[in-house]
C-alpha atoms as a PDB file:
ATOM      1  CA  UNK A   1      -3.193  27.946 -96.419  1.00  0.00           C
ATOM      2  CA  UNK A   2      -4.944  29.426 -99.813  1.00  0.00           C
ATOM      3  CA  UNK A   3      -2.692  30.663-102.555  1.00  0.00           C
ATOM      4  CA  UNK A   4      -2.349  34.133-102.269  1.00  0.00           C
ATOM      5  CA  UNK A   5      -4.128  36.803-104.494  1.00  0.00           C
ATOM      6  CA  UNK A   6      -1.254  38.615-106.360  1.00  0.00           C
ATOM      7  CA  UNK A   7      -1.917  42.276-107.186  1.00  0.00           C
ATOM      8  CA  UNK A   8      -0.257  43.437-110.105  1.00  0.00           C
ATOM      9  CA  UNK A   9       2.214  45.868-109.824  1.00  0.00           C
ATOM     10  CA  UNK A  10       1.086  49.510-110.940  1.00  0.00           C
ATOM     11  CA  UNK A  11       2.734  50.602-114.337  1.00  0.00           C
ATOM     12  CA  UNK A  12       5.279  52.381-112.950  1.00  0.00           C
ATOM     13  CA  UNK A  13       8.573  50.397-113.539  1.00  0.00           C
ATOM     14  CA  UNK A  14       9.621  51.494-109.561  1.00  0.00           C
ATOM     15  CA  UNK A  15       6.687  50.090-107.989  1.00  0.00           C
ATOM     16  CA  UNK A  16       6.918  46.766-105.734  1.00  0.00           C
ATOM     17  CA  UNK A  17       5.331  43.486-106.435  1.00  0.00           C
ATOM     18  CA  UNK A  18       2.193  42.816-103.921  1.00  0.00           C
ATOM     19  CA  UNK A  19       1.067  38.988-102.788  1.00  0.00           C
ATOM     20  CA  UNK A  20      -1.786  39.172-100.650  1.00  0.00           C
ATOM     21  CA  UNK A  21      -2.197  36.102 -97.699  1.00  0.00           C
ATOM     22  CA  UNK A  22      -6.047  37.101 -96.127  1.00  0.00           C
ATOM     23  CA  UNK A  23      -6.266  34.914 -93.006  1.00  0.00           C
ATOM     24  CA  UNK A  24     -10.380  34.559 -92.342  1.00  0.00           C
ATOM     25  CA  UNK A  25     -10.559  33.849 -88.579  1.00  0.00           C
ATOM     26  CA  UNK A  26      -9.145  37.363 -87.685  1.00  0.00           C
ATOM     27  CA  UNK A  27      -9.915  39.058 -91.302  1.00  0.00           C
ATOM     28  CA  UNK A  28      -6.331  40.293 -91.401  1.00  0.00           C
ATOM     29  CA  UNK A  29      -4.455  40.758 -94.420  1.00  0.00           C
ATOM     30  CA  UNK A  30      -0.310  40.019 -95.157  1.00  0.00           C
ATOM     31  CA  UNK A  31       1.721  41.076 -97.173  1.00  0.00           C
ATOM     32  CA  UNK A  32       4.486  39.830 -99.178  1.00  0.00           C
ATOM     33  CA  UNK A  33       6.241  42.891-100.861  1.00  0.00           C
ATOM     34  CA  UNK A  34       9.032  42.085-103.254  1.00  0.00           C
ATOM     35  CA  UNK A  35      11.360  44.116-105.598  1.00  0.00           C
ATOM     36  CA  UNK A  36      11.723  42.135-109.261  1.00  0.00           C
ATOM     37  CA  UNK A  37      15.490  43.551-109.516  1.00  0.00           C
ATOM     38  CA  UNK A  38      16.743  41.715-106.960  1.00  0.00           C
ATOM     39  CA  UNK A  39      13.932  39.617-105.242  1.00  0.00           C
ATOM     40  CA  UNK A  40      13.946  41.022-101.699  1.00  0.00           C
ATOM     41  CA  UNK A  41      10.937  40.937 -99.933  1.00  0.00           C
ATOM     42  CA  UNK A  42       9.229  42.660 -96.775  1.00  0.00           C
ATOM     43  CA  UNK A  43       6.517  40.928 -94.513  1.00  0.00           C
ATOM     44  CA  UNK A  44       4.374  43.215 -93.346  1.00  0.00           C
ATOM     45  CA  UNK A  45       1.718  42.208 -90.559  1.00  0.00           C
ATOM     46  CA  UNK A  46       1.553  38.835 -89.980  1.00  0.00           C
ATOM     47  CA  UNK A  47      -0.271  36.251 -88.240  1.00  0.00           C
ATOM     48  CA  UNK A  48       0.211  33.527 -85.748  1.00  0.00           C
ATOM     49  CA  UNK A  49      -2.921  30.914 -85.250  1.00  0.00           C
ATOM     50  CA  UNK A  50      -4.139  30.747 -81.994  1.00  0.00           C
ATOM     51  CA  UNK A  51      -7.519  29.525 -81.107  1.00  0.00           C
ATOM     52  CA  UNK A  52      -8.932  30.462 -77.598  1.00  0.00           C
ATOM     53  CA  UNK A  53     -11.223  27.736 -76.753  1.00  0.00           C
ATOM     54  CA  UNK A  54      -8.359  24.943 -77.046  1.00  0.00           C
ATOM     55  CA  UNK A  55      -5.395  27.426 -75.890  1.00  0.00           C
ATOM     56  CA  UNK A  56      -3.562  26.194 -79.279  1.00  0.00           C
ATOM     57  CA  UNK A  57      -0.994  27.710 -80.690  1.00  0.00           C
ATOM     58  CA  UNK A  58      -0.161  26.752 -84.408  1.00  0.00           C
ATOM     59  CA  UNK A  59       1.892  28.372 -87.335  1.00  0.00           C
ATOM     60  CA  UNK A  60       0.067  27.085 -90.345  1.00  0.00           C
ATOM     61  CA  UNK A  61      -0.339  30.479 -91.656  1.00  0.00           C
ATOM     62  CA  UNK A  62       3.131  31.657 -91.282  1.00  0.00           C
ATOM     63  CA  UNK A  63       4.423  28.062 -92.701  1.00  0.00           C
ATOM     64  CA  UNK A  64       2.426  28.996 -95.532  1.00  0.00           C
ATOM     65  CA  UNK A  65       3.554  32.002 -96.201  1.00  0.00           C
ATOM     66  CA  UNK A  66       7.489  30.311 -95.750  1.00  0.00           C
ATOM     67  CA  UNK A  67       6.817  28.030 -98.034  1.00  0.00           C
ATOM     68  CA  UNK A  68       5.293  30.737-100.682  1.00  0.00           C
ATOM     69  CA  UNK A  69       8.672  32.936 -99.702  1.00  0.00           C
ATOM     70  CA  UNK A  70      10.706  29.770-100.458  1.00  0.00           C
ATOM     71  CA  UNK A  71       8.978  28.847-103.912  1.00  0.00           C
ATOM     72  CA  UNK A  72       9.138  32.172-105.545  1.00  0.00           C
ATOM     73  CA  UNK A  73      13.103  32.386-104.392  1.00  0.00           C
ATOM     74  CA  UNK A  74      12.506  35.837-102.304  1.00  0.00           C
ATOM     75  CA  UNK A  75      14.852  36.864 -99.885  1.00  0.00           C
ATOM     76  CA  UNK A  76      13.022  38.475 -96.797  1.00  0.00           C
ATOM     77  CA  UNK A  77      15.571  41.537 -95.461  1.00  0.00           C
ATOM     78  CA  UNK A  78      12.336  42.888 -92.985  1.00  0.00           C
ATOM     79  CA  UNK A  79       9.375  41.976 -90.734  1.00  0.00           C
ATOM     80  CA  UNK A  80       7.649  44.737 -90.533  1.00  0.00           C
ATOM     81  CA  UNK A  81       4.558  45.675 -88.503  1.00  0.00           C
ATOM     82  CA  UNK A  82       2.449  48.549 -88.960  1.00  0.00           C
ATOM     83  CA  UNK A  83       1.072  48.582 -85.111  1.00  0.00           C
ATOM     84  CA  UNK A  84       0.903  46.248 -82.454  1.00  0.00           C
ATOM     85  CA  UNK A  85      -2.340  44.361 -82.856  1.00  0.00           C
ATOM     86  CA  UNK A  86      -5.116  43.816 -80.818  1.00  0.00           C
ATOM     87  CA  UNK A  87      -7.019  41.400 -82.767  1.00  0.00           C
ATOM     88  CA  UNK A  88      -4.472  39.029 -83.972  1.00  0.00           C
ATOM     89  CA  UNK A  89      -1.237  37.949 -82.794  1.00  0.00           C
ATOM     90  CA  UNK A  90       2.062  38.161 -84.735  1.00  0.00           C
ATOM     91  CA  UNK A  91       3.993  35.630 -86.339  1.00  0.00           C
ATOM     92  CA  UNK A  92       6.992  37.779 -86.232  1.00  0.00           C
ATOM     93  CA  UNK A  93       9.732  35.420 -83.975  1.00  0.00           C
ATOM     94  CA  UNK A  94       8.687  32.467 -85.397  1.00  0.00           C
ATOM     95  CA  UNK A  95       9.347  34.110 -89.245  1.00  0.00           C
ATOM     96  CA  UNK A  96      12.299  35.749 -88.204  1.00  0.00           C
ATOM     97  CA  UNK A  97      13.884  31.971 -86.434  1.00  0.00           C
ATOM     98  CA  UNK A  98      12.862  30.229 -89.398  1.00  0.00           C
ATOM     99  CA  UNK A  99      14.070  32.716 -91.813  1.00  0.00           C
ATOM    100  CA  UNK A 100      17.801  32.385 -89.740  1.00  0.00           C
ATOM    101  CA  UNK A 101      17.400  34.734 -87.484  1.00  0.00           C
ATOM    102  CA  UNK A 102      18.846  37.932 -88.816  1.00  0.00           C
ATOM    103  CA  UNK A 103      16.127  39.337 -90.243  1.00  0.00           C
ATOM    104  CA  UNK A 104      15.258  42.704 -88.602  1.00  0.00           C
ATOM    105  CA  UNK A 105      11.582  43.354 -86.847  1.00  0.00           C
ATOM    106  CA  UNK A 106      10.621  46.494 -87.360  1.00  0.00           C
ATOM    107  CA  UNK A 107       7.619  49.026 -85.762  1.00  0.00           C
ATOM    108  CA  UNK A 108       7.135  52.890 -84.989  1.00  0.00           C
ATOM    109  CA  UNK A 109       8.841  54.205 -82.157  1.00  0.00           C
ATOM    110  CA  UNK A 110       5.839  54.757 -80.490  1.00  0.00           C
ATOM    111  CA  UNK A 111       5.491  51.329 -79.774  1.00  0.00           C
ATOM    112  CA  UNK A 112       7.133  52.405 -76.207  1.00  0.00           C
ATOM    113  CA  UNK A 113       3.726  54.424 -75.164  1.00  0.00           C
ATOM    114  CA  UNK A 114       1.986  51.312 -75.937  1.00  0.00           C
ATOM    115  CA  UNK A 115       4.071  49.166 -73.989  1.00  0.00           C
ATOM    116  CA  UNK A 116       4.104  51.294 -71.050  1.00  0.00           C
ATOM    117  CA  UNK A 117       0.168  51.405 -71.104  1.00  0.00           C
ATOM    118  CA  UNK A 118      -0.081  47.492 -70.696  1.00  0.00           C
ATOM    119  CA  UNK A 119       2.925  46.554 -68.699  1.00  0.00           C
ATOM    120  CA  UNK A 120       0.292  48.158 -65.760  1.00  0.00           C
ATOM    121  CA  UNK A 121      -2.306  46.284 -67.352  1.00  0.00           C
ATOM    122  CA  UNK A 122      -1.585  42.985 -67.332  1.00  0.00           C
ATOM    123  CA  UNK A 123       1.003  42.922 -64.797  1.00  0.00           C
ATOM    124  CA  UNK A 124       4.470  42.501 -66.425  1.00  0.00           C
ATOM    125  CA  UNK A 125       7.012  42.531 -64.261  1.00  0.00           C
ATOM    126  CA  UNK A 126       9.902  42.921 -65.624  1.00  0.00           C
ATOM    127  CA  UNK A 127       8.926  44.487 -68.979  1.00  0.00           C
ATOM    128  CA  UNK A 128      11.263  46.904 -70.263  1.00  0.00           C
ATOM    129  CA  UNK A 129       9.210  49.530 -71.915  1.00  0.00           C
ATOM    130  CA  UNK A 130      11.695  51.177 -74.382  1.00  0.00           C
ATOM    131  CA  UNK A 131      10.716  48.929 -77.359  1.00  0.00           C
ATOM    132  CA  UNK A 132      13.874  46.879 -77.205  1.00  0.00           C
ATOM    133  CA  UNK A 133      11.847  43.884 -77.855  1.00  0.00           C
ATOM    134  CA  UNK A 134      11.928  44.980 -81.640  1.00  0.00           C
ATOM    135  CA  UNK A 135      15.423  45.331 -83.897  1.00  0.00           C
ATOM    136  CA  UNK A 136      14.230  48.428 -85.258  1.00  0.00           C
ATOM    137  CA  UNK A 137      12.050  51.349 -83.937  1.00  0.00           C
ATOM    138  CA  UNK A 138      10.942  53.898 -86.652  1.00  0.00           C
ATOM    139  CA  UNK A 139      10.017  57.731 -86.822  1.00  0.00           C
ATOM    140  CA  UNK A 140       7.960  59.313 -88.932  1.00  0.00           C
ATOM    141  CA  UNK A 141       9.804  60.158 -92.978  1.00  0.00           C
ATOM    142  CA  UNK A 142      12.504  57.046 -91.933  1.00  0.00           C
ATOM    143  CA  UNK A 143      13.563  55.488 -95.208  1.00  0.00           C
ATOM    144  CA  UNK A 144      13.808  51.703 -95.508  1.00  0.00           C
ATOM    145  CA  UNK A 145      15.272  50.238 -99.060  1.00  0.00           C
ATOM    146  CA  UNK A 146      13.796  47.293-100.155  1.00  0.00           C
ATOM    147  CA  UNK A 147      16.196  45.802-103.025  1.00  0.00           C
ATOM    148  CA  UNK A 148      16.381  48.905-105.625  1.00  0.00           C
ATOM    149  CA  UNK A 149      13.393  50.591-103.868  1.00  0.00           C
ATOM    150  CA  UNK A 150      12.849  53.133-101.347  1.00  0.00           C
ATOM    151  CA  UNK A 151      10.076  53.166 -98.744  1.00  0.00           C
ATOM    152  CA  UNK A 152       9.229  55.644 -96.424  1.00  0.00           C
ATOM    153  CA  UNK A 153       7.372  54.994 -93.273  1.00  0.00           C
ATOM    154  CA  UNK A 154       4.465  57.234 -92.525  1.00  0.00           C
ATOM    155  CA  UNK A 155       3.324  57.371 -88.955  1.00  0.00           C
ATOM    156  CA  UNK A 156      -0.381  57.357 -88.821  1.00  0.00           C
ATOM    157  CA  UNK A 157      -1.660  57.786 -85.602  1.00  0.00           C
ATOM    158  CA  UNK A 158      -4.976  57.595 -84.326  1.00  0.00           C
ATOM    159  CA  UNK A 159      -6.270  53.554 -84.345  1.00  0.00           C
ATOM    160  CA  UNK A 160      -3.372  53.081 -81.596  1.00  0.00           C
ATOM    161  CA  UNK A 161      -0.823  56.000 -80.786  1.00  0.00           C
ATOM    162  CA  UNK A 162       2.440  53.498 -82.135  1.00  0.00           C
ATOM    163  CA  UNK A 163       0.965  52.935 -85.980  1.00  0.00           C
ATOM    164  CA  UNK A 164       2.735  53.593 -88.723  1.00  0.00           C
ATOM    165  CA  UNK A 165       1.885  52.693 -92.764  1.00  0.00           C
ATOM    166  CA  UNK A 166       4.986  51.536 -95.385  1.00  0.00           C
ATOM    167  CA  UNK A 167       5.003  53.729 -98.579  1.00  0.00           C
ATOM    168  CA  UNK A 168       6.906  51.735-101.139  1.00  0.00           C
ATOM    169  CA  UNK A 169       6.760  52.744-104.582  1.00  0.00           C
ATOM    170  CA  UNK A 170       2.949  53.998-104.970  1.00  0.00           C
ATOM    171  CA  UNK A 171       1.868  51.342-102.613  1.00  0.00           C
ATOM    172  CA  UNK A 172       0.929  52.457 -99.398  1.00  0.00           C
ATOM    173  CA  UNK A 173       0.740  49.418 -96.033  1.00  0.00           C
ATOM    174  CA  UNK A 174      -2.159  50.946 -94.086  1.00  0.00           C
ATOM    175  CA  UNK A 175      -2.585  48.649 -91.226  1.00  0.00           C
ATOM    176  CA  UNK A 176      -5.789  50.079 -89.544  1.00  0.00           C
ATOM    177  CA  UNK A 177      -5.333  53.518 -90.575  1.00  0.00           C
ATOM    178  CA  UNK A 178      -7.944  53.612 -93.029  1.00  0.00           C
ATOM    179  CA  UNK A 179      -9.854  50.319 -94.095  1.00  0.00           C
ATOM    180  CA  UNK A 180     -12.044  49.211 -97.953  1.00  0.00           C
ATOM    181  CA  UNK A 181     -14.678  52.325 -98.554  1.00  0.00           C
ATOM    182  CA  UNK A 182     -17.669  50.759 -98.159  1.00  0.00           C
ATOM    183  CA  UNK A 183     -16.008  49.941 -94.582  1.00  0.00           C
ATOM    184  CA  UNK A 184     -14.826  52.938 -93.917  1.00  0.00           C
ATOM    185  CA  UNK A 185     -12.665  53.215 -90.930  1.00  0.00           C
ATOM    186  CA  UNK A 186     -10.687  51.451 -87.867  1.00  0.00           C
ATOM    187  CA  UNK A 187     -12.126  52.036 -83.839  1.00  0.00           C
ATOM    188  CA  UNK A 188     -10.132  54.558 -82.160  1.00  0.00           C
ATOM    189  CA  UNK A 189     -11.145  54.116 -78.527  1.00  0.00           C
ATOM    190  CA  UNK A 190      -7.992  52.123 -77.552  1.00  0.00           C
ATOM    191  CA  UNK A 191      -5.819  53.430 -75.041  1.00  0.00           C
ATOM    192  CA  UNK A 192      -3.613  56.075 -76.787  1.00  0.00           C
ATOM    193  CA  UNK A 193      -5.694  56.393 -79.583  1.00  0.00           C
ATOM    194  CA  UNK A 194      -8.022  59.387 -81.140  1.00  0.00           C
ATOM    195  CA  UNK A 195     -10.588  59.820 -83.681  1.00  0.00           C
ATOM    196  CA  UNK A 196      -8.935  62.961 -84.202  1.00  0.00           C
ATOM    197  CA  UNK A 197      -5.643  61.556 -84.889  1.00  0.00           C
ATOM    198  CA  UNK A 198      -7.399  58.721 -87.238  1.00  0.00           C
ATOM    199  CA  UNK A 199      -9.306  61.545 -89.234  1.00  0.00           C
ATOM    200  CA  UNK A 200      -5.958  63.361 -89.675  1.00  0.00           C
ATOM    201  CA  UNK A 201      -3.779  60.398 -90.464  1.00  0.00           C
ATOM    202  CA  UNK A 202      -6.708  58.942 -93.294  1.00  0.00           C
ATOM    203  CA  UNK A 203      -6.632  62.836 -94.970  1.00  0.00           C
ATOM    204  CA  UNK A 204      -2.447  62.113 -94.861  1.00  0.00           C
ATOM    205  CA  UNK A 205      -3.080  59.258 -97.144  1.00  0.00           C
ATOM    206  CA  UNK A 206      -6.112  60.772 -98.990  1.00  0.00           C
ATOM    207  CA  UNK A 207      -3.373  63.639 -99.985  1.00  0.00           C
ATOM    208  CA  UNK A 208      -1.260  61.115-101.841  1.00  0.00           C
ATOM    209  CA  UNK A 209      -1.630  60.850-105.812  1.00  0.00           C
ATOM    210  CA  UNK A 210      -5.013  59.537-106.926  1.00  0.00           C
ATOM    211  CA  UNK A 211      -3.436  56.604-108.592  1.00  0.00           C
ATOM    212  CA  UNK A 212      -1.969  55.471-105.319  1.00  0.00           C
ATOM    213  CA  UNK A 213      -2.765  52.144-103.696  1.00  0.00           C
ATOM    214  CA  UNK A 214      -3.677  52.304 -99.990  1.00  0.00           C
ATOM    215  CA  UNK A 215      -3.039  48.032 -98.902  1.00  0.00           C
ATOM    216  CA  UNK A 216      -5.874  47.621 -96.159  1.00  0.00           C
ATOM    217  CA  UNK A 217      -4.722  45.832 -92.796  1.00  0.00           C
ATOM    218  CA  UNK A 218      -8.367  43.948 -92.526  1.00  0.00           C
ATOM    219  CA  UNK A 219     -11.209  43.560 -94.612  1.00  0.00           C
ATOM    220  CA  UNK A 220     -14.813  43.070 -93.407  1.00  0.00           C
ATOM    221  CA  UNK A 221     -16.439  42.919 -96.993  1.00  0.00           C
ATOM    222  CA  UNK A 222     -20.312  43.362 -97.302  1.00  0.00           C
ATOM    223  CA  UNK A 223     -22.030  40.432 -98.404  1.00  0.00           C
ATOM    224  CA  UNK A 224     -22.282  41.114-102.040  1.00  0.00           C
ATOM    225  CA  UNK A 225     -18.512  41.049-102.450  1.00  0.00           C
ATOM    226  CA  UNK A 226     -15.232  39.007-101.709  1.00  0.00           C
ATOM    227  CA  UNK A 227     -12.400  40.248 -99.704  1.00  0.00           C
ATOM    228  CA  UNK A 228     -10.718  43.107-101.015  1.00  0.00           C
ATOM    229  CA  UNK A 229      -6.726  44.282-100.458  1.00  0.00           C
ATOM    230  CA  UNK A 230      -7.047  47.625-101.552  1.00  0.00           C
ATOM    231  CA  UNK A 231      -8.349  50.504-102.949  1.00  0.00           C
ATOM    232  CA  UNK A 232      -6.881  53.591-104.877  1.00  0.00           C
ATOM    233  CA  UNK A 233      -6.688  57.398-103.044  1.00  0.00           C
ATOM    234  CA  UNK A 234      -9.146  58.445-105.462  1.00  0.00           C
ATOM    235  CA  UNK A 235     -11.480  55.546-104.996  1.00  0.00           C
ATOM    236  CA  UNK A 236     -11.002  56.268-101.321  1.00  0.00           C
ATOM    237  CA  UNK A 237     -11.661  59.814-101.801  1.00  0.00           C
ATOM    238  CA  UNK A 238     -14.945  59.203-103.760  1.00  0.00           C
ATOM    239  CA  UNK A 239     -16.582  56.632-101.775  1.00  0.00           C
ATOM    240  CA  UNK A 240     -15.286  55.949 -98.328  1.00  0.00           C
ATOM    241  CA  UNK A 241     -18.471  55.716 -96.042  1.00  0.00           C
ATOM    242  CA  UNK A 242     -16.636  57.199 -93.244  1.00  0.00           C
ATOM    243  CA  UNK A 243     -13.577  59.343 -95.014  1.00  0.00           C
ATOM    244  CA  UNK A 244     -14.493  60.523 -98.250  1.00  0.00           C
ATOM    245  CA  UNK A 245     -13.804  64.099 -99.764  1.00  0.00           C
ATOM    246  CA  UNK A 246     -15.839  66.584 -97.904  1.00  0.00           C
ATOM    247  CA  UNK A 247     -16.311  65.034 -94.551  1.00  0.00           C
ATOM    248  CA  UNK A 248     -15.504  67.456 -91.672  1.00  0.00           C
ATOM    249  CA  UNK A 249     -13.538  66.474 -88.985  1.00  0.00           C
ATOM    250  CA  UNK A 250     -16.014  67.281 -86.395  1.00  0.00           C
ATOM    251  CA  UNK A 251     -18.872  65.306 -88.192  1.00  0.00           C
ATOM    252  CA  UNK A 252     -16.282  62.157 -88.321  1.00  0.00           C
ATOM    253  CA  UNK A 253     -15.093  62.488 -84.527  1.00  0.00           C
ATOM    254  CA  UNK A 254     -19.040  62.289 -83.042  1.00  0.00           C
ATOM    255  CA  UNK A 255     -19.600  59.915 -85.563  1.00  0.00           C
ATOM    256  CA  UNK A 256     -16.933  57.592 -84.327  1.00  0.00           C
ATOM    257  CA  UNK A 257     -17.133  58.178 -80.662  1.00  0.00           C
ATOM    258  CA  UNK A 258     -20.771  57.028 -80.922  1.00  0.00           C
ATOM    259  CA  UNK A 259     -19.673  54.028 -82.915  1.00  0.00           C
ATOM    260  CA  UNK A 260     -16.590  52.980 -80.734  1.00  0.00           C
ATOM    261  CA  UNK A 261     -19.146  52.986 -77.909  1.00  0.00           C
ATOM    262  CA  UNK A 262     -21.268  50.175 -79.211  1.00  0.00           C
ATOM    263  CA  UNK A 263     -18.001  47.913 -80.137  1.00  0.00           C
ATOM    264  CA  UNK A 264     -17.048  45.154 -78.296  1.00  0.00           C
ATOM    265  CA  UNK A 265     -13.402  44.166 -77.096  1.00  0.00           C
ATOM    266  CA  UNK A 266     -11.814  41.992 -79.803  1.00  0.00           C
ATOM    267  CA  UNK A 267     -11.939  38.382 -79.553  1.00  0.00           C
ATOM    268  CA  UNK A 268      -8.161  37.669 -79.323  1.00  0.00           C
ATOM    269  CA  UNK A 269      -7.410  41.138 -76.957  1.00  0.00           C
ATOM    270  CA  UNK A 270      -5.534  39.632 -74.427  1.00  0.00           C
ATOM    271  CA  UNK A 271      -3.137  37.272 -75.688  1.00  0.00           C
ATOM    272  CA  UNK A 272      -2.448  39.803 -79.110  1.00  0.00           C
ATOM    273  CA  UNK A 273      -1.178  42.304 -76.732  1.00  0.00           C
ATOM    274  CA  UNK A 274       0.796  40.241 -74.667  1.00  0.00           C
ATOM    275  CA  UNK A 275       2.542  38.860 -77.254  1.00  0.00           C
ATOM    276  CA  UNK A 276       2.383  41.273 -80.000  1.00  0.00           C
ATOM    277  CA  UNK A 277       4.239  44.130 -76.824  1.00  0.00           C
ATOM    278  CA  UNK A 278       7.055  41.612 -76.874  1.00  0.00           C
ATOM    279  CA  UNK A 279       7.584  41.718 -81.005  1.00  0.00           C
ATOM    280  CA  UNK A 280       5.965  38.218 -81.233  1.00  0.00           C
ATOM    281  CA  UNK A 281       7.563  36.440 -78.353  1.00  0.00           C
ATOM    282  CA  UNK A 282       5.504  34.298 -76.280  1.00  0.00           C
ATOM    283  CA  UNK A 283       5.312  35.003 -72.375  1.00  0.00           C
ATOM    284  CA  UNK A 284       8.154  33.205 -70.257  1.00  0.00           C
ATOM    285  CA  UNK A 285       7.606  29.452 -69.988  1.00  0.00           C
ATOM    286  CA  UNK A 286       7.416  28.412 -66.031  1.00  0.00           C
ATOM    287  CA  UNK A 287       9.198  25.260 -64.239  1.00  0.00           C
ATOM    288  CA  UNK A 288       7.041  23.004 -65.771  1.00  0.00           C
ATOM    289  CA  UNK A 289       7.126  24.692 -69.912  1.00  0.00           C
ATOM    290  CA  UNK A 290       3.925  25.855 -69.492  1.00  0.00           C
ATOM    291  CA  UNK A 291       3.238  29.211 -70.874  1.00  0.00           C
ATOM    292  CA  UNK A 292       0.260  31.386 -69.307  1.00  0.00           C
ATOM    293  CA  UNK A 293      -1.339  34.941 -71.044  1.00  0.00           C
ATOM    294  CA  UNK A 294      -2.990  36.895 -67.661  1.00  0.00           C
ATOM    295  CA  UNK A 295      -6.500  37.548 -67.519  1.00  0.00           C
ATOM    296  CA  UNK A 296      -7.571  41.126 -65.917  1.00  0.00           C
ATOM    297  CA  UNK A 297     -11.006  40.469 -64.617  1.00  0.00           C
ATOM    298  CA  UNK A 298     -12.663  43.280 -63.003  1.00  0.00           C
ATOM    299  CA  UNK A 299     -14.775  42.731 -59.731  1.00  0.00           C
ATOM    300  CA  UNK A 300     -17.530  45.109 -58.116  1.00  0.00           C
ATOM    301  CA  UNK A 301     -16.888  47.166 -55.059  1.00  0.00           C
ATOM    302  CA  UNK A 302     -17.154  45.297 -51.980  1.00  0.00           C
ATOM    303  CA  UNK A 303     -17.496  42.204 -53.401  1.00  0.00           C
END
């Protein structure tokens, strides 16, 4: 695993520190948050390696970001996700095992609509649907301390109906809520999700102070530039493609219905949600310690 990029703290004394751990294959971006005081640290959105073609599970990204944890003497107190991911799965278990096993996994409290949508899905039976997977289910304004700090979750609908952003300091964790500005803006054509919602949960974060930092959940840079963690409100104000000041909600709603249209389902869809439902526990192993993700294929009539 790279070193990470380290983004400076902003001047303000009260603000967190910020290591950035981009992870190409899925373009998804971790965070490390830490307060100096007293070198507690949050995880928000990891990443467990899984590649499709072999069926291979690994946890050199997460081991990477241990051993990063572990060299900069950081005490994790939360794992923290902003939504459950359909494009990546979570490294969350493993983190919290390794880390002893106390450490708290935390998501929106919406996380239950989600889980009720795909239990039918993919079959799972039992799956309780009441987001019991996770140690701690969060509504919108909830304050979490992270050493001397205080964060405030933010529930940001619209990407998925469960996602929620992490306001610590004036740092905001986005997640898919709003992405760089000359990428503009997460699909919303999920289940449970609206472009609606997503156009009033990026003008939530486009309210904040113009100095603020809104942390990006992925990054799909152009080619003329390297992968970015964030931009400020008032950068995001001025040049978001998709967002910026002055864009109606009813020009941004076509706009991304048309676009959601043409998208494709995300390469990892299947075994993200099945995992990522269950807080980043794998599916039961059978008699034999085999462990299966289920495949909905859809047939034509009569066939």
């Amino acid at each position: 695993m790279s070193r990470p990029t380290f983004f400076n703290k902003a001047a303000n004394s009260n603000d967190c520190n910020v290591y950035g751990f981009f992870e190409k294959s899925t373009s998804t971006w971790t965070y490390l948050v830490s307060d100096d005081e007293t070198r507690e640290a949050f995880i928000i959105d990891s990443v467990l390696d899984y590649d499709p073609i072999s069926s291979r599970i690994s946890t050199d990204t997460a081991d990477g970001l241990l051993d990063f944890v572990k060299e900069q003497n950081l005490k994790v107190t939360r794992i923290l996700e902003t939504h459950a991911h359909a494009d990546h799965l979570t490294a969350a278990q493993y983190l919290k095992r390794r880390l002893g096993g106390n450490v708290p996994v935390g998501i929106g409290k919406h996380i239950t609509k989600v889980q009720a949508t795909f239990k039918s899905t993919y079959g799972l039976h039992p799956f309780a649907t009441d987001g019991s997977q996770f140690d701690t289910l969060f509504s919108d304004g909830d304050e979490v301390k992270l050493g001397s700090l205080k964060s405030q979750v933010l529930h940001l609908p619209g990407h998925t109906p469960d996602h929620v952003g992490y306001l610590i300091g004036e740092s905001v964790f986005t997640g898919d809520s709003i992405f760089m500005p000359d990428v503009g803006s997460a699909r919303s054509d999920f289940p449970g999700g609206s472009a609606t919602d997503l156009f009033a949960s990026a003008n939530r974060l486009l309210a904040l102070p113009p100095h603020y930092r809104l942390y990006v959940g992925h990054d799909y840079p152009p080619t003329e530039r390297q992968e970015t963690g964030y931009a400020t409100v008032a950068e995001q104000r001025e040049m978001n493609k998709h967002l910026k000041s002055g864009t109606g909600e009813n020009e941004f709603v076509e706009w991304r219905a048309e676009r959601d249209a043409t998208l494709a389902s995300p390469r990892l869809l299947h075994a993200s949600l099945q995992v990522n439902l269950r807080a980043g526990a794998l599916p039961d192993a059978d008699e034999e310690g085999r462990i299966f993700f289920k495949l909905p294929v859809r047939v034509p009539a009569g066939f």
